[in-house]
Every structure is written in C-alpha cells, then in structure tokens.
Protein backbone atom coordinates (compact mmCIF):
# COMPACT_ATOMS: atom_id res chain seq x y z
CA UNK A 1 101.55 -93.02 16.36
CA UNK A 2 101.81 -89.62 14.73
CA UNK A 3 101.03 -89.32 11.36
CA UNK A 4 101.65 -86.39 8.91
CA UNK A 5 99.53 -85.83 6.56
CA UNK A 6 100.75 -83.78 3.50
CA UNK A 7 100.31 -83.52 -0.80
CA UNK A 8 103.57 -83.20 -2.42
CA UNK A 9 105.07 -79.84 -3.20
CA UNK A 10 103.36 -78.53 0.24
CA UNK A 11 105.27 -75.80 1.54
CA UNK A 12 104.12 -75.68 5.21
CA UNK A 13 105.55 -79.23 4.86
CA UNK A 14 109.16 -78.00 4.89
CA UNK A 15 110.95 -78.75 8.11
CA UNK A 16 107.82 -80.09 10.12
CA UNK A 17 108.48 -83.55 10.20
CA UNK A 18 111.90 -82.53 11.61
CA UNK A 19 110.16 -79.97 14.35
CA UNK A 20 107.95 -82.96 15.38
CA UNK A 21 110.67 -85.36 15.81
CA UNK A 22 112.81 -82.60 18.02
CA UNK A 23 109.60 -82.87 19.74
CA UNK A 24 109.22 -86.46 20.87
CA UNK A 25 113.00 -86.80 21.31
CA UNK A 26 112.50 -83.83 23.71
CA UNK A 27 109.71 -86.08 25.24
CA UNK A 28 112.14 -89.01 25.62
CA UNK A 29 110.11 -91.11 24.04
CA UNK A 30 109.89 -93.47 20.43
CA UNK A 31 106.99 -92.52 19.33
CA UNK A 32 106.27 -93.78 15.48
CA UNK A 33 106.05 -91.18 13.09
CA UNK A 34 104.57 -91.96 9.76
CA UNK A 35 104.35 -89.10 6.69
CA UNK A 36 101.73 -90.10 4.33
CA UNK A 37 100.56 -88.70 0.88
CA UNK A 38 97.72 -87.57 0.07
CA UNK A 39 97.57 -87.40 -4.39
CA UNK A 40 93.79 -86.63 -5.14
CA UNK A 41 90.57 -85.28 -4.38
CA UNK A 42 88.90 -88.71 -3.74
CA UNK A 43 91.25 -89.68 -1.35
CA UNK A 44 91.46 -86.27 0.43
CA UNK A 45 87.88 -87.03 1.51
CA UNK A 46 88.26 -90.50 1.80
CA UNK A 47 91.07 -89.38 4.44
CA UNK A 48 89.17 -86.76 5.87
CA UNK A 49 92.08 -84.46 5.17
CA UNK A 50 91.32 -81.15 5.51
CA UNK A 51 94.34 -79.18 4.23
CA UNK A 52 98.41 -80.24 3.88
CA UNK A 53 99.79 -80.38 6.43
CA UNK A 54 97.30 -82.49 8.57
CA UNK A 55 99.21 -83.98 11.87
CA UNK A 56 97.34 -86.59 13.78
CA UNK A 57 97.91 -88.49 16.97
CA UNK A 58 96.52 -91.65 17.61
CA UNK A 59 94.60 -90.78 14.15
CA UNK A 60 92.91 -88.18 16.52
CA UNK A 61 93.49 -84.65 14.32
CA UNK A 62 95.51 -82.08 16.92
CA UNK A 63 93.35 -79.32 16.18
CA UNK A 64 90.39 -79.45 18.86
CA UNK A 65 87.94 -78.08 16.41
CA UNK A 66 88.93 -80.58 13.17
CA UNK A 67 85.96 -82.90 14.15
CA UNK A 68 83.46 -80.65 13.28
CA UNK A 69 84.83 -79.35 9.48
CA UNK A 70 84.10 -81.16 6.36
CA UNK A 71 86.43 -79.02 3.93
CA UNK A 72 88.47 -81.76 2.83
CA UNK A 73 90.79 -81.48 -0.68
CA UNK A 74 94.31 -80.51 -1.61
CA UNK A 75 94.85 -76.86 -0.03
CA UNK A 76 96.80 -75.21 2.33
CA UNK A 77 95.71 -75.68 5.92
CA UNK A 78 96.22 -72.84 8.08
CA UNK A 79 96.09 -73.12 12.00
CA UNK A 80 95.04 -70.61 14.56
CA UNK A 81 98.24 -70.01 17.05
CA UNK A 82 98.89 -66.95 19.65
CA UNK A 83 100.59 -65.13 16.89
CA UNK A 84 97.92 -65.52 14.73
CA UNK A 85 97.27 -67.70 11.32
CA UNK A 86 99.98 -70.03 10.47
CA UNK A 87 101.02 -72.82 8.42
CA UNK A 88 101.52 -75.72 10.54
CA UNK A 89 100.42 -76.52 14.02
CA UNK A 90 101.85 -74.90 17.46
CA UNK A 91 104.29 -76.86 19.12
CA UNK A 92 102.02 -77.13 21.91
C-alpha cells in the first residue's frame, strides 16, 4: 500500500497523488493508494509525520534517511533530489 500523507491546504500536495498513480499504472500493477490527513500537532507525532507531503510504502517512509528524524508537525517537507531541494519526492 502507498499512503500519502498530507495537512490540508498543502501545496506540494497539488498533483502528487496523480504523479504517483501515473507511476504504478506505469508499473502495471494495482497497488492501493490511500491519502490521509493529518489536522494537528498531536497527531503529527502520533503519525510520525515529518512534513506534508509524507509518501510511504508498506508504511516504510521513501526517504532512506526518515528513520532517523524526529521533526514531526504541520510544515512543509522538502526532499533532497539531483536538482536540488524540492517539494515532493523524486519519482525514483
């Protein structure tokens, strides 16, 4: 299962869902994807969310290095990609 992770009004939100669903079609496969909301604080850490968007696998965070940071809450995540600091994950 993939799981999005997001707070409403998130704009690296916009059009990710639909990139990620290009990307399992692409795939040929039905893989379940689920967006879910995160609306407070307490729940941000509850979730271990560490910034909108979050995109998980398996519940396993696609961001090698997301195991070892604690700096959940409602912000912005940014990613590292080969052009540098960006909203949402690399296709890849």
């Amino acid at each position: 299962m993939i799981e999005i992770l997001c707070f409403d009004g998130c704009p690296n939100y916009d059009g990710l869902e639909t990139r990620i669903r290009a990307l399992v079609a692409g795939l040929g496969s039905e893989i379940p994807i689920r967006v879910r909301r995160i609306a407070s604080d307490a729940q941000a850490h509850e979730e271990h969310f560490l910034g909108s968007p979050t995109v998980r696998v398996n519940g396993v965070d696609v961001e090698p290095d997301a195991r070892t940071r604690r700096g959940y809450g409602l912000v912005c995540r940014a990613y590292r990609t080969d052009a540098g600091l960006r909203g949402s994950p690399p296709d890849a």
